[in-house]
C-alpha atoms as a PDB file:
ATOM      1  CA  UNK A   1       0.000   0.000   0.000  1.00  0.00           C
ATOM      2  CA  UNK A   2       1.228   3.381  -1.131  1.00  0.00           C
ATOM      3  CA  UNK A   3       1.523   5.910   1.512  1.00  0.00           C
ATOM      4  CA  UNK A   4      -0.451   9.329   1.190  1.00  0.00           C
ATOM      5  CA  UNK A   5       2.106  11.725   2.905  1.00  0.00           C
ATOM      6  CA  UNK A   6       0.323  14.401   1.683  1.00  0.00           C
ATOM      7  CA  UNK A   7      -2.686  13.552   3.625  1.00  0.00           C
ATOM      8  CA  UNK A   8      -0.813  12.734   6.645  1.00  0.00           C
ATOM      9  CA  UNK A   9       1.650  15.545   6.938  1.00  0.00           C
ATOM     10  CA  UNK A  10      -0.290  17.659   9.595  1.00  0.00           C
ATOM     11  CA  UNK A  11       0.186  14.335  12.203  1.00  0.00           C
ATOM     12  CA  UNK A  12       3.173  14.734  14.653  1.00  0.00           C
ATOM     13  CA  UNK A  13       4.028  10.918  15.742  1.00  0.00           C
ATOM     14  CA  UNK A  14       2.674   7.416  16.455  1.00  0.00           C
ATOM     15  CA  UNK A  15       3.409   5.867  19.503  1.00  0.00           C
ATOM     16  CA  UNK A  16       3.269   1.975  19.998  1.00  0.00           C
ATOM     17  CA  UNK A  17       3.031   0.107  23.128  1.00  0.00           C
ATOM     18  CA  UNK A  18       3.301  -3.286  22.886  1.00  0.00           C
ATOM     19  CA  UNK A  19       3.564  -6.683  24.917  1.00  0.00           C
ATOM     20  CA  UNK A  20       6.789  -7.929  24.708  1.00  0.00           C
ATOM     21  CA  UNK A  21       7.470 -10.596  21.837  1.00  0.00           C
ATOM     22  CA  UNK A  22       4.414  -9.670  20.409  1.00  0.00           C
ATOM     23  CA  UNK A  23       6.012  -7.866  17.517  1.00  0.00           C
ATOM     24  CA  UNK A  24       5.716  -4.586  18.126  1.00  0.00           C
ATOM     25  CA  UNK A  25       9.151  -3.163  18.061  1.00  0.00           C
ATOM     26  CA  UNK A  26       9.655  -4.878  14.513  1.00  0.00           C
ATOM     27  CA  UNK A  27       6.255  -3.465  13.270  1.00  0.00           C
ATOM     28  CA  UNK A  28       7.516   0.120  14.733  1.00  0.00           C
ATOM     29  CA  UNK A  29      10.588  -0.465  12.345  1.00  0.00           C
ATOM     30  CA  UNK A  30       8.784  -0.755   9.744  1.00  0.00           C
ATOM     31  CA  UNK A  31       6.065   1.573  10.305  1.00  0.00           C
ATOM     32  CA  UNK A  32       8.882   4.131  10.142  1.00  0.00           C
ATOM     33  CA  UNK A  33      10.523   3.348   6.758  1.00  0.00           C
ATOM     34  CA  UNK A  34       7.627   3.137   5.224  1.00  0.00           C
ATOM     35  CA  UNK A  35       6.507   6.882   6.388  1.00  0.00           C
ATOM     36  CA  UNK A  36       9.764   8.082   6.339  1.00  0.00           C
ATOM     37  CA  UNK A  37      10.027   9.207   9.753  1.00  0.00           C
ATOM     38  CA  UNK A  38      12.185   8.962  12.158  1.00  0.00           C
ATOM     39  CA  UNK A  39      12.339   5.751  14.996  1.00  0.00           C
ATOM     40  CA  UNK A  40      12.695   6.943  18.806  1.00  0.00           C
ATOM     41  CA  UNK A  41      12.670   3.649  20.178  1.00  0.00           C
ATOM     42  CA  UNK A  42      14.071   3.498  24.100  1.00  0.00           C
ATOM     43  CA  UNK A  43      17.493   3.845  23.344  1.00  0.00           C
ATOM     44  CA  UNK A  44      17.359   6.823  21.574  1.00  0.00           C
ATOM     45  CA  UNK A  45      15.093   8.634  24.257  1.00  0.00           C
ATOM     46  CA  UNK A  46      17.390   7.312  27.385  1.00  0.00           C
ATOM     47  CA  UNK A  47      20.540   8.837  25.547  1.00  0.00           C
ATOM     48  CA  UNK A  48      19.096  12.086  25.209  1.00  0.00           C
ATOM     49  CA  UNK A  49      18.005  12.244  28.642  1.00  0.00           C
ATOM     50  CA  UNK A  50      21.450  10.645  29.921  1.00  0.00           C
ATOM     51  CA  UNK A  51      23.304  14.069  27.617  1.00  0.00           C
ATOM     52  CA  UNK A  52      20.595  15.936  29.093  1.00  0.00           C
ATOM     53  CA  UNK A  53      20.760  15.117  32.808  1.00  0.00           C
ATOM     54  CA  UNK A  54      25.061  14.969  32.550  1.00  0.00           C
ATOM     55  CA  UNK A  55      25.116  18.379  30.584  1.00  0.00           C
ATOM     56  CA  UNK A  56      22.106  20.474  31.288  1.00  0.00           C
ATOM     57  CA  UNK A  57      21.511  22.895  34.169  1.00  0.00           C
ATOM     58  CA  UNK A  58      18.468  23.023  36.191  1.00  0.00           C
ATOM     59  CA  UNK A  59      16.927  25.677  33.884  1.00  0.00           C
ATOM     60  CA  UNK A  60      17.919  24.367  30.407  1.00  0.00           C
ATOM     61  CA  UNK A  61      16.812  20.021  31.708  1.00  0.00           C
ATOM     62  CA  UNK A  62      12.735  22.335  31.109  1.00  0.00           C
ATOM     63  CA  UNK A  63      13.526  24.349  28.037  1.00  0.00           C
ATOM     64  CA  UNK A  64      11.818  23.132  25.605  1.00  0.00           C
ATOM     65  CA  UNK A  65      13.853  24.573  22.403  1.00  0.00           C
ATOM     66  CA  UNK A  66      16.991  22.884  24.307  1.00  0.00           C
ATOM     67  CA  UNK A  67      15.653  19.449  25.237  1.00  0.00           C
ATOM     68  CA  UNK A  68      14.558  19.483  21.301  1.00  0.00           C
ATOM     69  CA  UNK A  69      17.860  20.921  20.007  1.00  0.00           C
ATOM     70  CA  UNK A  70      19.412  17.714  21.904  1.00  0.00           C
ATOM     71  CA  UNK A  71      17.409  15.103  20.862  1.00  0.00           C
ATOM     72  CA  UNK A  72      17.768  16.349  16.985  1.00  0.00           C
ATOM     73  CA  UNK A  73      22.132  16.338  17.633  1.00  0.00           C
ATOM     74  CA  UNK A  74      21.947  12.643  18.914  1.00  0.00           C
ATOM     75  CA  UNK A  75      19.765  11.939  15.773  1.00  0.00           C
ATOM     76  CA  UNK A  76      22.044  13.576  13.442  1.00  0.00           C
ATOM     77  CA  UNK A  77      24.703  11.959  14.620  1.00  0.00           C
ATOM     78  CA  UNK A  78      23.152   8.549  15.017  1.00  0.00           C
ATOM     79  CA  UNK A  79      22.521   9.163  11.213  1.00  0.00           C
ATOM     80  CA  UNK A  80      26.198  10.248  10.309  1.00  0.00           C
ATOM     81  CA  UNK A  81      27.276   7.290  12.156  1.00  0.00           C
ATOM     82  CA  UNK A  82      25.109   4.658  10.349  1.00  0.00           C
ATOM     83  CA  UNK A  83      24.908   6.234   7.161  1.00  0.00           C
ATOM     84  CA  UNK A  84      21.388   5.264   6.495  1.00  0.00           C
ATOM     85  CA  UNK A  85      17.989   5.205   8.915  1.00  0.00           C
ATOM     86  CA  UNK A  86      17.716   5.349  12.295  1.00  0.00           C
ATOM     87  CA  UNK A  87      18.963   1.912  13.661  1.00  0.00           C
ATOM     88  CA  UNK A  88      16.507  -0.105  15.411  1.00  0.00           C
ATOM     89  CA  UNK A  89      19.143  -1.622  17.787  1.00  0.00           C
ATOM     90  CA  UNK A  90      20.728   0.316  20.772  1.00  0.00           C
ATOM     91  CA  UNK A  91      22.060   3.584  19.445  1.00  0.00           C
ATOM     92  CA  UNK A  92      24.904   5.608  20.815  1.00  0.00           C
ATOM     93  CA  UNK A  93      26.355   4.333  24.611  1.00  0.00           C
ATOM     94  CA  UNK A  94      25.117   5.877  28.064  1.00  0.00           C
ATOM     95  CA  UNK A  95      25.106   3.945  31.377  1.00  0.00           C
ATOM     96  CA  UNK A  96      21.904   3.020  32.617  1.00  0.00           C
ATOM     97  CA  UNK A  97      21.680   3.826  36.686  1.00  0.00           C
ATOM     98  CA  UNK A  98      24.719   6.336  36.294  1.00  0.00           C
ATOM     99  CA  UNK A  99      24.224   9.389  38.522  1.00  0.00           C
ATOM    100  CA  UNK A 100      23.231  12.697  36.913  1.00  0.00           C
ATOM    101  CA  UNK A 101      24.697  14.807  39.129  1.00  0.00           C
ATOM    102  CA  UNK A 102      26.997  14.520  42.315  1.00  0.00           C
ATOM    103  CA  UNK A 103      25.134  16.855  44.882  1.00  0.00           C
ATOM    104  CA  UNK A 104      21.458  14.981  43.859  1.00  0.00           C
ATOM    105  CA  UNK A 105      20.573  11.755  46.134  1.00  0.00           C
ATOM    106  CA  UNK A 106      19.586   9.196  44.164  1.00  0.00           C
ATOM    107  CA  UNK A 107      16.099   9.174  44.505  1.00  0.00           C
ATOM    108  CA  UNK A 108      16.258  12.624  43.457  1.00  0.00           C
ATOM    109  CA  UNK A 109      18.366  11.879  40.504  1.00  0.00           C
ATOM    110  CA  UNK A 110      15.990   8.903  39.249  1.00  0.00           C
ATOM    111  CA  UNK A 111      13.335  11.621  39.579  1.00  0.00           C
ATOM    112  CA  UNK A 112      14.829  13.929  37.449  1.00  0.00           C
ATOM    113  CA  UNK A 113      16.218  11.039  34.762  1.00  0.00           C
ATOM    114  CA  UNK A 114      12.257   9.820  34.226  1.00  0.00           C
ATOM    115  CA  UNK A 115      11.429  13.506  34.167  1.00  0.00           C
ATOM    116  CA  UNK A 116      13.755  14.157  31.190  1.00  0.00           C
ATOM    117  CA  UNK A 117      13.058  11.138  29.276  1.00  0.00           C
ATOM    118  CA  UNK A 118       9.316  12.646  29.474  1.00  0.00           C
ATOM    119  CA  UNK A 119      10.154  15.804  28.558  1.00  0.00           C
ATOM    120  CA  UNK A 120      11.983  14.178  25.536  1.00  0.00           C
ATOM    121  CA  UNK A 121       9.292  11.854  24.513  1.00  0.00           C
ATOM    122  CA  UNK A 122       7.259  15.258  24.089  1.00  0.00           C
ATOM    123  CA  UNK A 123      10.275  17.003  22.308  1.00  0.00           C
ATOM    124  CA  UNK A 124      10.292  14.281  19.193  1.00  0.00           C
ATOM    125  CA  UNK A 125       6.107  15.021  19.098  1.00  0.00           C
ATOM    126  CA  UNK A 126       6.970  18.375  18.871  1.00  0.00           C
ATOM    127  CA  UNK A 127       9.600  17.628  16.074  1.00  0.00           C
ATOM    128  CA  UNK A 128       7.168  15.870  14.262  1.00  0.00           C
ATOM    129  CA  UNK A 129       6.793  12.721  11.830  1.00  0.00           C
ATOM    130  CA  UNK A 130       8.290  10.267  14.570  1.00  0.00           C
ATOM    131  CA  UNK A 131       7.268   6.580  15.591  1.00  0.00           C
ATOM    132  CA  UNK A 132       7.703   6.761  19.549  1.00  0.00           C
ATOM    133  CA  UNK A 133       8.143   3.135  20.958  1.00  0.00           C
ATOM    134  CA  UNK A 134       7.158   2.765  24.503  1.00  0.00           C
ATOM    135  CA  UNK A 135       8.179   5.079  27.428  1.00  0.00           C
ATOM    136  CA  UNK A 136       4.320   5.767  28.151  1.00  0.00           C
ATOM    137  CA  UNK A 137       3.851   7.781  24.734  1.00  0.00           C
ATOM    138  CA  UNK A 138       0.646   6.814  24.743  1.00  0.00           C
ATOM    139  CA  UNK A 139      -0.243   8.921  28.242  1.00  0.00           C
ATOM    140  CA  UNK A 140       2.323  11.830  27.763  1.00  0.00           C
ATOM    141  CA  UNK A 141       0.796  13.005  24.468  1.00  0.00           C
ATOM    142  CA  UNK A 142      -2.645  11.561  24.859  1.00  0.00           C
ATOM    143  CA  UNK A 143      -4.185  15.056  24.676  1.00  0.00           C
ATOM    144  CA  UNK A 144      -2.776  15.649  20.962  1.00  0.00           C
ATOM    145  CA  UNK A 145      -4.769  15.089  18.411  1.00  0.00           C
ATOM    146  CA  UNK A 146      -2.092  14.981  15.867  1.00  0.00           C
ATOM    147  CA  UNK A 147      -0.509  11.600  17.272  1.00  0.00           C
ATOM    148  CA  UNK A 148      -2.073   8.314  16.331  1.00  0.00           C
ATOM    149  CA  UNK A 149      -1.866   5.665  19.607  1.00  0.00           C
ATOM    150  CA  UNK A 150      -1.032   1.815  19.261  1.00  0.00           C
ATOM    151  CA  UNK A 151      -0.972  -1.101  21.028  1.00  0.00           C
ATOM    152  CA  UNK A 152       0.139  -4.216  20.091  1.00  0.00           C
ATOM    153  CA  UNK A 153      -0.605  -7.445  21.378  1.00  0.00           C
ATOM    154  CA  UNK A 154      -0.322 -11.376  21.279  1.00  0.00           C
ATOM    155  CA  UNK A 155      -0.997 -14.672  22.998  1.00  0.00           C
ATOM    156  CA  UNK A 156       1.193 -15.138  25.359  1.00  0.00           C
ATOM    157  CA  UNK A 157       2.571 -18.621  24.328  1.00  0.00           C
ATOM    158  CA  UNK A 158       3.272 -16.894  20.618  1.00  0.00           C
ATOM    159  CA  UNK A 159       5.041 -14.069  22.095  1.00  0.00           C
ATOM    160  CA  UNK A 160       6.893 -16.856  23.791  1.00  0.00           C
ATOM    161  CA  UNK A 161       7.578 -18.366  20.701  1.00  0.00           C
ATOM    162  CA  UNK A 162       8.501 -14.992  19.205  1.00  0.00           C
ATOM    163  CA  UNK A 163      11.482 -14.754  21.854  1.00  0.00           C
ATOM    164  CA  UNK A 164      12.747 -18.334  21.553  1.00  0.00           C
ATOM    165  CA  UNK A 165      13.241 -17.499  17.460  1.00  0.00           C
ATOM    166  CA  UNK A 166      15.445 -14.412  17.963  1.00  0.00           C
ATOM    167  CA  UNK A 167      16.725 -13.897  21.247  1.00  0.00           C
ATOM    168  CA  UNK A 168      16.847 -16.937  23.927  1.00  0.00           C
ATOM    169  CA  UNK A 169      16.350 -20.156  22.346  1.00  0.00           C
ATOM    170  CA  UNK A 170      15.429 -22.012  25.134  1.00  0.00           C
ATOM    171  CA  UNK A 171      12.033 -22.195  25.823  1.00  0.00           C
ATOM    172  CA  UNK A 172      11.580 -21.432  29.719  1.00  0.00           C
ATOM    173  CA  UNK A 173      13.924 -18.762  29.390  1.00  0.00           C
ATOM    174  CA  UNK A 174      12.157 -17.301  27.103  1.00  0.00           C
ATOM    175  CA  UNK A 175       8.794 -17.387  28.803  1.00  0.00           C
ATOM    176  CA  UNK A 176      10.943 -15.701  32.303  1.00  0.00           C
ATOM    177  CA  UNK A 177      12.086 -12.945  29.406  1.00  0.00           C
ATOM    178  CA  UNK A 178       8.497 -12.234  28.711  1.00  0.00           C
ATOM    179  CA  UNK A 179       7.274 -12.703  32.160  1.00  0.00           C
ATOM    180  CA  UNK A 180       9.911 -10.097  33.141  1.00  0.00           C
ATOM    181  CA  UNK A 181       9.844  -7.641  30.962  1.00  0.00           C
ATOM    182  CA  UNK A 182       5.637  -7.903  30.961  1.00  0.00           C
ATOM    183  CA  UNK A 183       6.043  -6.975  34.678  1.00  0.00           C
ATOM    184  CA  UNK A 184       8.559  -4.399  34.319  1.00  0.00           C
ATOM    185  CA  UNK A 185       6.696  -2.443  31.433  1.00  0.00           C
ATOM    186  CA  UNK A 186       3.291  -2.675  33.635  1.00  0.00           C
ATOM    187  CA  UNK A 187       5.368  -1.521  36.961  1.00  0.00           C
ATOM    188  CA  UNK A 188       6.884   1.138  35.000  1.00  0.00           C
ATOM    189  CA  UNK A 189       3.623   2.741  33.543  1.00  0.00           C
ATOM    190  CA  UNK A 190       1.568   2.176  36.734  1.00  0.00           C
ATOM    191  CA  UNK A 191       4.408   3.578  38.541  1.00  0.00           C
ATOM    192  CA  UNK A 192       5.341   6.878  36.343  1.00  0.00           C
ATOM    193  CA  UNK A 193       1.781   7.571  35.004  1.00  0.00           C
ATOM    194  CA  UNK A 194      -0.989   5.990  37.385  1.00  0.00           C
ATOM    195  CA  UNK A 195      -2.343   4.204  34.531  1.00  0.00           C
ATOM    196  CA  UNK A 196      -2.725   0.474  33.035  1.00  0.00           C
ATOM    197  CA  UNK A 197      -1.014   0.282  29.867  1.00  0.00           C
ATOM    198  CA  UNK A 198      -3.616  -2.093  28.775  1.00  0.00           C
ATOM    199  CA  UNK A 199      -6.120   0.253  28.936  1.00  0.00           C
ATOM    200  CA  UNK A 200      -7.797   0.104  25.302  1.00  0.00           C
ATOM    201  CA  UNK A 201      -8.914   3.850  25.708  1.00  0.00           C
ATOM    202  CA  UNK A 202      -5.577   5.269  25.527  1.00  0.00           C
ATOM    203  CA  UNK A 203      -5.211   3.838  22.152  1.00  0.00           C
ATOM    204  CA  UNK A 204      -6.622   4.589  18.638  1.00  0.00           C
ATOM    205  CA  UNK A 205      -6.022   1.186  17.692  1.00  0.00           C
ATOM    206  CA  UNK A 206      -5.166  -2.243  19.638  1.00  0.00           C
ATOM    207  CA  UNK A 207      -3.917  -4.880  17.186  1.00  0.00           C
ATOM    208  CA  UNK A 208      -3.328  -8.150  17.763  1.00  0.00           C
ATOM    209  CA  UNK A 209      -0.764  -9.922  15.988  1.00  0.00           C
ATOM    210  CA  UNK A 210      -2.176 -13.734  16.246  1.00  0.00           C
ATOM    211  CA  UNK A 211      -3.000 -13.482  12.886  1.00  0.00           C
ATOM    212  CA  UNK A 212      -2.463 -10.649  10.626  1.00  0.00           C
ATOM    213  CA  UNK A 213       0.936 -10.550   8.983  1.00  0.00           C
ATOM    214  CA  UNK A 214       2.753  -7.247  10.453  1.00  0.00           C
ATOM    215  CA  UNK A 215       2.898  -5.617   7.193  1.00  0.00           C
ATOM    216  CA  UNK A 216      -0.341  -5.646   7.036  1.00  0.00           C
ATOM    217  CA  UNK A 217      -0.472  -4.305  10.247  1.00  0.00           C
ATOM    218  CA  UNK A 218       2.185  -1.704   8.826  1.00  0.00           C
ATOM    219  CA  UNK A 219      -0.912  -0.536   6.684  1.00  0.00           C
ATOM    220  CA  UNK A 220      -3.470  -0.887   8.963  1.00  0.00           C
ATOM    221  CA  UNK A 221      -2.046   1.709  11.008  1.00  0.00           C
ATOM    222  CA  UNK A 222      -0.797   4.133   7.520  1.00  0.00           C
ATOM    223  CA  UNK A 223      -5.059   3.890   6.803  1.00  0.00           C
ATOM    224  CA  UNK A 224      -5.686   4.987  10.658  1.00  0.00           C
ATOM    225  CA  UNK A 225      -3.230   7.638  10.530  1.00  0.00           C
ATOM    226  CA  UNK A 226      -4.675   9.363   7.293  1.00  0.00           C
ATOM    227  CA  UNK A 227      -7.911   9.014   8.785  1.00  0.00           C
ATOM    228  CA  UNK A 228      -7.192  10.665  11.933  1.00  0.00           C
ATOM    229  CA  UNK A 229      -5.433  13.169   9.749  1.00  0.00           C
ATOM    230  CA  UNK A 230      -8.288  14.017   7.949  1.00  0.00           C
ATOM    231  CA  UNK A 231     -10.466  15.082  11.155  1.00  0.00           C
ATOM    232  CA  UNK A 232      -7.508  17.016  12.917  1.00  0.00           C
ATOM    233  CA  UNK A 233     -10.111  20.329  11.873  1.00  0.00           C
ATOM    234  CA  UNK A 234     -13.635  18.431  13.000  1.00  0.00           C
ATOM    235  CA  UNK A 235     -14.421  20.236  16.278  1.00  0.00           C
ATOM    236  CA  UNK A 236     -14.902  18.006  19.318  1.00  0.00           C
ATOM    237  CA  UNK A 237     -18.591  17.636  19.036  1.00  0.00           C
ATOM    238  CA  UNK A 238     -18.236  16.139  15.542  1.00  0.00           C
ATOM    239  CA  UNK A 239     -16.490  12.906  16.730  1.00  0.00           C
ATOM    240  CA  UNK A 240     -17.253  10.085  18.561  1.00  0.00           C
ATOM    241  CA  UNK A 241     -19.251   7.134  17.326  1.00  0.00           C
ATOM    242  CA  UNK A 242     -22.713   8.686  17.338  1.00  0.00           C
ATOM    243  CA  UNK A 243     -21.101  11.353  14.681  1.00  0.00           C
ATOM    244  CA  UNK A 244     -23.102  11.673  11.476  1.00  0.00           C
ATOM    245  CA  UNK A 245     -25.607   8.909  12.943  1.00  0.00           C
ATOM    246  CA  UNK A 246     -29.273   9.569  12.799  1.00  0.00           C
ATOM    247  CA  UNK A 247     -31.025   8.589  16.417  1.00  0.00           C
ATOM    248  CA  UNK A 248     -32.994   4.515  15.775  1.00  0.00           C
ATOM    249  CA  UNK A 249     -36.688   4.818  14.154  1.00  0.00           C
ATOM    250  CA  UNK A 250     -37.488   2.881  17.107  1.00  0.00           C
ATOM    251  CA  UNK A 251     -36.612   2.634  20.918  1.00  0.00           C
ATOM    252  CA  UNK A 252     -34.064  -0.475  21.122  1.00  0.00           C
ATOM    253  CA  UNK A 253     -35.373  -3.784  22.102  1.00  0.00           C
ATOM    254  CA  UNK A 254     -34.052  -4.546  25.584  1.00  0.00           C
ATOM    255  CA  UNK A 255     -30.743  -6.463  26.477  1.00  0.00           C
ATOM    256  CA  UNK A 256     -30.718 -10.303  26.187  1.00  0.00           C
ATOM    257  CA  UNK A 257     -31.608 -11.641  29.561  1.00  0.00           C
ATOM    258  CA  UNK A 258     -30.508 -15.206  30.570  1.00  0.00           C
ATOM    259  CA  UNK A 259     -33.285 -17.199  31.310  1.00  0.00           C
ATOM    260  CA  UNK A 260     -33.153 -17.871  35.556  1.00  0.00           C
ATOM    261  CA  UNK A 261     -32.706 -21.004  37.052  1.00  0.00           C
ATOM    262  CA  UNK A 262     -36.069 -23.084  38.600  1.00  0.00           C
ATOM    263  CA  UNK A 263     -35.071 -23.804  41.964  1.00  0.00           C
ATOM    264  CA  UNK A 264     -36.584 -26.959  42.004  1.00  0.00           C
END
């Protein structure tokens, strides 16, 4: 399917969430060279806080024209360095856990670090034409109406299988890789945001990846994003499902009720 950038140039970003080994990093990948936009997967977003945290004062960690003037070096360079699109592999080299500054505790410090990698999650929305992979996209820029929200989902025992073909060929690690990193992702969400990140209302689209092949998805989600496009101008009372819907000829019969029990 042939991509109308046209009609989607007035969107900022996608993000996906997904369940580990269901797929969605790969489908993220792609969803980005077949736009043409740029990846910020989690690498990409903890290296520009890491710069950020190490480099920036107080006042410039907030500005907004500084955290985005960051995050566009790192991708410059990160393009320089490859010599082709964003990698979708770990990108550049920070050190998770390392402190930002001396005189911070380290509560304070791991405060300040999730803080930034917010603040840059919003910075590549407010770039523009970026596919945002996890770090709670989904909930920072939930209020823009110019970013399309995705989540991506499997069974569990194909996300298992998913694993065991790429990264840990044994089977029960594999399952403790999903396990873990299922855990971690919800602790991390409900932890930073408050939230479930298997809400279905903080998406525009939940996919699951049982069946359809993920290019497929790829255009599933090109089709969603020109159609959210195309209503970016439709005031608020103009959307929803009862939009353009005429009210039933007739009151609705009532719910199916299951028949009770006899007692006897």
């Amino acid at each position: 399917m042939e991509v109308n950038q046209q009609a989607i140039a007035a969107m900022r970003a996608v993000t996906i969430s997904r369940q580990y080994g269901s797929g969605g990093g790969e489908i993220a990948a792609r969803l980005a060279r077949k736009l043409g936009w740029q990846l910020i997967d989690h690498a990409i977003i903890e290296q520009a806080a890491r710069e950020l945290g190490v480099y920036a004062t107080d006042v410039a960690r907030y500005d907004e024209e500084y955290v985005e003037g960051t995050l566009s070096r790192i991708l410059n360079r990160i393009r320089n360095l490859s010599g082709s699109f964003i990698p979708t592999t770990s990108a550049g080299s920070f050190i998770p856990g390392a402190p930002l500054t001396s005189s911070r505790s380290s509560v304070e410090n791991e405060r300040a670090y999730q803080e930034t990698m917010q603040q840059v999650v919003r910075a590549a929305a407010n770039t523009g034409h970026v596919v945002i992979v996890g770090r709670g996209g989904q909930i920072l820029l939930t209020n823009r109406r110019d970013v399309l929200h995705v989540r991506v989902v499997a069974p569990l025992e194909m996300r298992i299988a998913y694993v065991a073909s790429r990264e840990e060929p044994k089977v029960t690690a594999a399952r403790m890789r999903v396990q873990e990193k299922d855990r971690a992702r919800d602790r991390y969400i409900q932890t930073q945001f408050r939230r479930r990140p298997d809400d279905p209302e903080l998406y525009d689209l939940v996919i699951n990846t049982a069946v359809l092949e993920l290019d497929r998805i790829v255009d599933l989600i090109c089709l969603a994003l020109e159609d959210k496009a195309s209503r970016l101008s439709a005031p608020a009372e103009e959307l929803g499902p009862a939009a353009g819907l005429a009210p039933y000829p007739s009151r609705p019969a009532a719910d199916f009720r299951v028949p009770e029990r006899s007692s006897s």
